[in-house]
PDB file of N, CA and C in Angstrom:
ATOM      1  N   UNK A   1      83.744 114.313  92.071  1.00  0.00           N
ATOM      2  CA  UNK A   1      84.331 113.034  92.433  1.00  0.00           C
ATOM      3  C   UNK A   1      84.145 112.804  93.924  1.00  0.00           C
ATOM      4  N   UNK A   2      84.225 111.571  94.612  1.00  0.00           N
ATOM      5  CA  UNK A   2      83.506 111.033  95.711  1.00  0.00           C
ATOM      6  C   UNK A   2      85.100 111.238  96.455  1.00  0.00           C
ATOM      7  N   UNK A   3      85.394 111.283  97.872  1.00  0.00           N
ATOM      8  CA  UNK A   3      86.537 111.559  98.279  1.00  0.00           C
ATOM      9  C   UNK A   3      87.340 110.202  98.477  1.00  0.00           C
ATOM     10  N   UNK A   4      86.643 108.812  98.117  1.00  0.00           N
ATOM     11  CA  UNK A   4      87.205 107.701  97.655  1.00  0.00           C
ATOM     12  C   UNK A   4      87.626 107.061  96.364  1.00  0.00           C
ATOM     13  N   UNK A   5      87.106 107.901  95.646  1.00  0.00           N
ATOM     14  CA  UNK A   5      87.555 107.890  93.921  1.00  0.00           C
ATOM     15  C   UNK A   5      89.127 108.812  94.186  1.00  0.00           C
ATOM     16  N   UNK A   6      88.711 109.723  94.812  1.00  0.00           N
ATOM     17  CA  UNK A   6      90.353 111.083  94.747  1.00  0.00           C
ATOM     18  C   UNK A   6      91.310 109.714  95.976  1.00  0.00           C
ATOM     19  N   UNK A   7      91.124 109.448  96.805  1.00  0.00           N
ATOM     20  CA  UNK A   7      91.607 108.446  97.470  1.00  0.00           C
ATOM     21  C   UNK A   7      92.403 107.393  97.058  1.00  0.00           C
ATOM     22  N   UNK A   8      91.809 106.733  95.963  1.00  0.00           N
ATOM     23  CA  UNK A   8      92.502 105.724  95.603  1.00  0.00           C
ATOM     24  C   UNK A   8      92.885 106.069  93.949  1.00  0.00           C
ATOM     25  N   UNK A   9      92.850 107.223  93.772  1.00  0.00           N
ATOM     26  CA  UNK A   9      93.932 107.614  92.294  1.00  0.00           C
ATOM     27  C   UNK A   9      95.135 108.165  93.477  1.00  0.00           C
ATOM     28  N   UNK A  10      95.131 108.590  94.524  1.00  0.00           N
ATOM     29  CA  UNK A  10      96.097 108.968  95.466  1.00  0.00           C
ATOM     30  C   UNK A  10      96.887 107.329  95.449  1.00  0.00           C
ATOM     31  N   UNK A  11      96.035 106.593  95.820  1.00  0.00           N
ATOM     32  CA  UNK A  11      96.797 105.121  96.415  1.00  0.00           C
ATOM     33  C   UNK A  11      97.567 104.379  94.859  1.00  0.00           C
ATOM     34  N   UNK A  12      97.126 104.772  93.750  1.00  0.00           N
ATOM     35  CA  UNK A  12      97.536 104.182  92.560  1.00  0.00           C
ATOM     36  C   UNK A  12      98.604 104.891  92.297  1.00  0.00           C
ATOM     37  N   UNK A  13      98.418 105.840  92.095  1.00  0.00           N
ATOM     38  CA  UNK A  13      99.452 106.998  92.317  1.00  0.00           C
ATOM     39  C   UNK A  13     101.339 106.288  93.277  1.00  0.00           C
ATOM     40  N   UNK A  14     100.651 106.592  94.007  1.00  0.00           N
ATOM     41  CA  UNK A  14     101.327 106.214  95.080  1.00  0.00           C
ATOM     42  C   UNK A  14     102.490 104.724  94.799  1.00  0.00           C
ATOM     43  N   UNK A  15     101.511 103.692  94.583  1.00  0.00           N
ATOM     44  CA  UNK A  15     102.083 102.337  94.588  1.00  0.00           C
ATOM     45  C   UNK A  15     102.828 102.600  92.829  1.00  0.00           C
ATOM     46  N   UNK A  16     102.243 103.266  91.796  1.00  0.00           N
ATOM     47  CA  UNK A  16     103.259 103.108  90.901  1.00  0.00           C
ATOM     48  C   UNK A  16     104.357 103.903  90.746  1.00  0.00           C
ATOM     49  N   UNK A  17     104.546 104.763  91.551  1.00  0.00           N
ATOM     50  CA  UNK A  17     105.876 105.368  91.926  1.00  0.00           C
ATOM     51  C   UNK A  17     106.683 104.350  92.247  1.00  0.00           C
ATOM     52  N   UNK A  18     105.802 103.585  93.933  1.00  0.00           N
ATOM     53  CA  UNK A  18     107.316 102.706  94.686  1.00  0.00           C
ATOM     54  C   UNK A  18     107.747 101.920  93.335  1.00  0.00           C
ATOM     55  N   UNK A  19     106.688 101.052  92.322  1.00  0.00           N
ATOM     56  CA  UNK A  19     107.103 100.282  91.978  1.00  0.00           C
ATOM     57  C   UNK A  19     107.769 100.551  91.198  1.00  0.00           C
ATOM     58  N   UNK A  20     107.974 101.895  90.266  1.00  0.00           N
ATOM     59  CA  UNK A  20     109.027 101.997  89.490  1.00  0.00           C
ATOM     60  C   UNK A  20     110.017 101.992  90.053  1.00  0.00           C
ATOM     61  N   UNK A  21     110.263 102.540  91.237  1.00  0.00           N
ATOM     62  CA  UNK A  21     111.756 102.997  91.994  1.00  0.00           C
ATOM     63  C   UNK A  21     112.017 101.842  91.873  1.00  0.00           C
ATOM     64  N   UNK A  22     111.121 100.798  92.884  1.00  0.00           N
ATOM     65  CA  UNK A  22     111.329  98.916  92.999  1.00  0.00           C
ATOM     66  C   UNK A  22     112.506  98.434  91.807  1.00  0.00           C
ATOM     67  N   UNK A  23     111.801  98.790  90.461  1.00  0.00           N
ATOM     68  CA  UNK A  23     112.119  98.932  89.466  1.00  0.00           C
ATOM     69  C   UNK A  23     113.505  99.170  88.950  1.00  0.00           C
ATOM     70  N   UNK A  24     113.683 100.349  89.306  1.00  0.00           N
ATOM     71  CA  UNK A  24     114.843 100.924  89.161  1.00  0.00           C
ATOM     72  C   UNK A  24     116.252  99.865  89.961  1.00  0.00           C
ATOM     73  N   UNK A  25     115.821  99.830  91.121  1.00  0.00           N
ATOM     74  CA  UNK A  25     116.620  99.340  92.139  1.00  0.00           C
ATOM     75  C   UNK A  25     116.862  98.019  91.742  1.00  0.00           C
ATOM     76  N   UNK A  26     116.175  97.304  91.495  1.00  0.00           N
ATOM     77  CA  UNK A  26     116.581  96.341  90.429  1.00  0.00           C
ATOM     78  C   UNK A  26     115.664  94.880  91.388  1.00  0.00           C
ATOM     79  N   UNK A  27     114.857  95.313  92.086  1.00  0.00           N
ATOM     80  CA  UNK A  27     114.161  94.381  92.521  1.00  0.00           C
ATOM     81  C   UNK A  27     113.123  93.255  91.447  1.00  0.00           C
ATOM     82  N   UNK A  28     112.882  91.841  91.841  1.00  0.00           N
ATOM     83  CA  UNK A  28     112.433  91.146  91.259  1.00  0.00           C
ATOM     84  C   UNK A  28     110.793  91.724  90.698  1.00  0.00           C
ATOM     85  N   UNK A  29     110.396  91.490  89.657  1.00  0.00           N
ATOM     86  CA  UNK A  29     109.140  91.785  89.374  1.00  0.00           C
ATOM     87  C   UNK A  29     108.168  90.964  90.036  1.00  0.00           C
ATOM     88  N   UNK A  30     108.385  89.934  90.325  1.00  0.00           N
ATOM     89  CA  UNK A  30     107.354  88.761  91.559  1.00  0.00           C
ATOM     90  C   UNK A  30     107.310  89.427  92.649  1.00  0.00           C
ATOM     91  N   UNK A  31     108.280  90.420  93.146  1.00  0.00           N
ATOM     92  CA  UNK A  31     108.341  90.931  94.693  1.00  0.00           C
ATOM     93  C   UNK A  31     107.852  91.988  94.427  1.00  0.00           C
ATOM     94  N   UNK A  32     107.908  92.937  93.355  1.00  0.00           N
ATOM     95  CA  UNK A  32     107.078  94.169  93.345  1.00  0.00           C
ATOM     96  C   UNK A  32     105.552  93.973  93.200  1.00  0.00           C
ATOM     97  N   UNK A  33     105.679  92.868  92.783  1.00  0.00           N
ATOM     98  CA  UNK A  33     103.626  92.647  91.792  1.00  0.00           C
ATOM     99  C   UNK A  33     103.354  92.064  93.606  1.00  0.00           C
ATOM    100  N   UNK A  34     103.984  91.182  94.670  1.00  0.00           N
ATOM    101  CA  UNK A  34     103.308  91.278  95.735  1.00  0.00           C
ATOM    102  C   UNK A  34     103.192  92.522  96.542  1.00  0.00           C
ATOM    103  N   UNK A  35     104.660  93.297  96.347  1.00  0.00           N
ATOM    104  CA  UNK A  35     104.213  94.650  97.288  1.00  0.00           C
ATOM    105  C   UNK A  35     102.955  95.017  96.693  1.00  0.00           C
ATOM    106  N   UNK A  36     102.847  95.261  95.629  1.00  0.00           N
ATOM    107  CA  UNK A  36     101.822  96.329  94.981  1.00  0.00           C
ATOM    108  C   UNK A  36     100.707  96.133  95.306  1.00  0.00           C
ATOM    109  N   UNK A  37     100.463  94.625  95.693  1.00  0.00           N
ATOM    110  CA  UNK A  37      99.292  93.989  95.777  1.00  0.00           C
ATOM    111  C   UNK A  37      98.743  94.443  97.370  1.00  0.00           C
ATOM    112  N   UNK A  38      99.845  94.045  98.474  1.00  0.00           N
ATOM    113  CA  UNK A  38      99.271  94.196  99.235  1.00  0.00           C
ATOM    114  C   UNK A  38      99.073  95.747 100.209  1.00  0.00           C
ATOM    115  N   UNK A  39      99.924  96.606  99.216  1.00  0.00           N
ATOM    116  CA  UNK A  39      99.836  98.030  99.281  1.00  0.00           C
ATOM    117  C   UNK A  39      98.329  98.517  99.022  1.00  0.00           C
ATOM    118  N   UNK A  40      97.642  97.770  97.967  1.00  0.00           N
ATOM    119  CA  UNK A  40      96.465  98.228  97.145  1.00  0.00           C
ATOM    120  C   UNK A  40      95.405  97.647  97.850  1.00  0.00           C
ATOM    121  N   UNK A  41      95.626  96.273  98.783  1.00  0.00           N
ATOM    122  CA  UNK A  41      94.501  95.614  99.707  1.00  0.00           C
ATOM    123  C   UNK A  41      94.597  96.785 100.982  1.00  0.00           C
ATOM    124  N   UNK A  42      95.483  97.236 101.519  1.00  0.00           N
ATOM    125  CA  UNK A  42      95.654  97.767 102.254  1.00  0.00           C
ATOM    126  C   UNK A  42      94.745  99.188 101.984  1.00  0.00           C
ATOM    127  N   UNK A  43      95.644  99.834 101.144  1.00  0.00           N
ATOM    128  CA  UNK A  43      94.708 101.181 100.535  1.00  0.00           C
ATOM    129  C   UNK A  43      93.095 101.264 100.668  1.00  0.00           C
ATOM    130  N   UNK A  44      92.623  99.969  99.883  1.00  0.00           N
ATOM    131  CA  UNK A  44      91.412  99.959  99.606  1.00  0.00           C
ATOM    132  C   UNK A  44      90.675  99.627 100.702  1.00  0.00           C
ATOM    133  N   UNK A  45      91.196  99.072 102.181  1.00  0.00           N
ATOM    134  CA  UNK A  45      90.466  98.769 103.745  1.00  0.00           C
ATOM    135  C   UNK A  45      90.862 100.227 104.005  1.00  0.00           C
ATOM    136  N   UNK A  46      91.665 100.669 103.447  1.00  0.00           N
ATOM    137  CA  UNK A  46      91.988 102.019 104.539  1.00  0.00           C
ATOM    138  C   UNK A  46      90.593 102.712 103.934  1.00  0.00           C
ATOM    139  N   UNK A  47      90.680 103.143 102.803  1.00  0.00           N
ATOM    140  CA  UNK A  47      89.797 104.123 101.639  1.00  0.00           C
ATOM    141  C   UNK A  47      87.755 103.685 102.141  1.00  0.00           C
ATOM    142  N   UNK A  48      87.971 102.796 102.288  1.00  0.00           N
ATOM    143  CA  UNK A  48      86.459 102.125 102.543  1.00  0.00           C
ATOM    144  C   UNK A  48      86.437 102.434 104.336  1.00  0.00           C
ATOM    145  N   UNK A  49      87.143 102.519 104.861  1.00  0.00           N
ATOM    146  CA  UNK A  49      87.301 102.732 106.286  1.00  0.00           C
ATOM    147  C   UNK A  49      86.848 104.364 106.859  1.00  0.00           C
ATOM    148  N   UNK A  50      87.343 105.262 106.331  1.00  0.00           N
ATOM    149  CA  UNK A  50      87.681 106.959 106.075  1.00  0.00           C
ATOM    150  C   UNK A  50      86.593 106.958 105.304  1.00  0.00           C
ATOM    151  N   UNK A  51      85.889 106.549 104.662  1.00  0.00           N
ATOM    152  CA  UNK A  51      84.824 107.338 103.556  1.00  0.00           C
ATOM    153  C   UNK A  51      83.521 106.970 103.735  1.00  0.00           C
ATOM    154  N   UNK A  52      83.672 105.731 104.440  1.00  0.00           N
ATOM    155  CA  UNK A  52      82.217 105.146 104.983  1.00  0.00           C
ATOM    156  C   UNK A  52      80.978 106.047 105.884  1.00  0.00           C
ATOM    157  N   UNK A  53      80.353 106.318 105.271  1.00  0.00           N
ATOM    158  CA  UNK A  53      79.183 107.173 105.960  1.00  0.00           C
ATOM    159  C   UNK A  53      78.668 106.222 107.326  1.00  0.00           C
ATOM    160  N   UNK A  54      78.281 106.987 108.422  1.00  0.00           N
ATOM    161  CA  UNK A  54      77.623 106.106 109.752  1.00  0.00           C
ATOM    162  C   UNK A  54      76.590 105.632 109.162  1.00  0.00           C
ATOM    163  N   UNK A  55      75.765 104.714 109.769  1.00  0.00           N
ATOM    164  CA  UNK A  55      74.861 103.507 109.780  1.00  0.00           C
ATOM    165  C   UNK A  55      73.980 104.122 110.697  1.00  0.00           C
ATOM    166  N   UNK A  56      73.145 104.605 110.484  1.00  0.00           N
ATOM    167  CA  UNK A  56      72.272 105.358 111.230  1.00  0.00           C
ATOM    168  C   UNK A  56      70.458 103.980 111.605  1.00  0.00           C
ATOM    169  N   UNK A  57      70.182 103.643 112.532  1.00  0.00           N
ATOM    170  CA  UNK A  57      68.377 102.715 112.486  1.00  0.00           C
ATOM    171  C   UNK A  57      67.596 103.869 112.999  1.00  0.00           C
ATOM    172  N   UNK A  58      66.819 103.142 112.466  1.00  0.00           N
ATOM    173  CA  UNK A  58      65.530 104.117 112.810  1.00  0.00           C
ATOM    174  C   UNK A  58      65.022 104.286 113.864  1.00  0.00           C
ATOM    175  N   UNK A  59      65.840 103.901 114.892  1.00  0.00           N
ATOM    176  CA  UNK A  59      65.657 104.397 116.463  1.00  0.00           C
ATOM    177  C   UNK A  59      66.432 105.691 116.950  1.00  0.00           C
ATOM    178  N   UNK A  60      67.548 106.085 116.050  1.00  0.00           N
ATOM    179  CA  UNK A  60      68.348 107.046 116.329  1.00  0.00           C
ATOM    180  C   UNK A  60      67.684 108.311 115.913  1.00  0.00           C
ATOM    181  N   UNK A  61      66.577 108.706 115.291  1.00  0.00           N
ATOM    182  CA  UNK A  61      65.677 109.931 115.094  1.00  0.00           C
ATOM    183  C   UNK A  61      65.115 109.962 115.915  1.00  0.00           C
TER     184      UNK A  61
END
């Protein structure tokens, strides 16, 4: 597995915990489906950020 596949089962992971607690606590389901959302936009700039290989031109050899 690629260390952005293990990354974002970490970040899924992650966001369906809060949202059960969310859940629990008795928060609105409209306010959890936006946390979740922007937990998971977030994740996925972070995950693409950390895993991105350098950009190497063909002047740098």
């Amino acid at each position: 597995m690629s260390n952005m596949t293990i990354y974002l089962i970490g970040l899924v992971l992650l966001i369906a915990g809060l949202a059960w607690g969310a859940s629990v606590a008795g928060l609105s389901p409209t306010w959890i489906a936006v946390g979740a959302l922007v937990l998971l936009g977030l994740g996925v700039a972070a995950s693409v950020s950390r895993t991105r290989r350098p950009e190497h031109s063909p002047t740098d050899d």
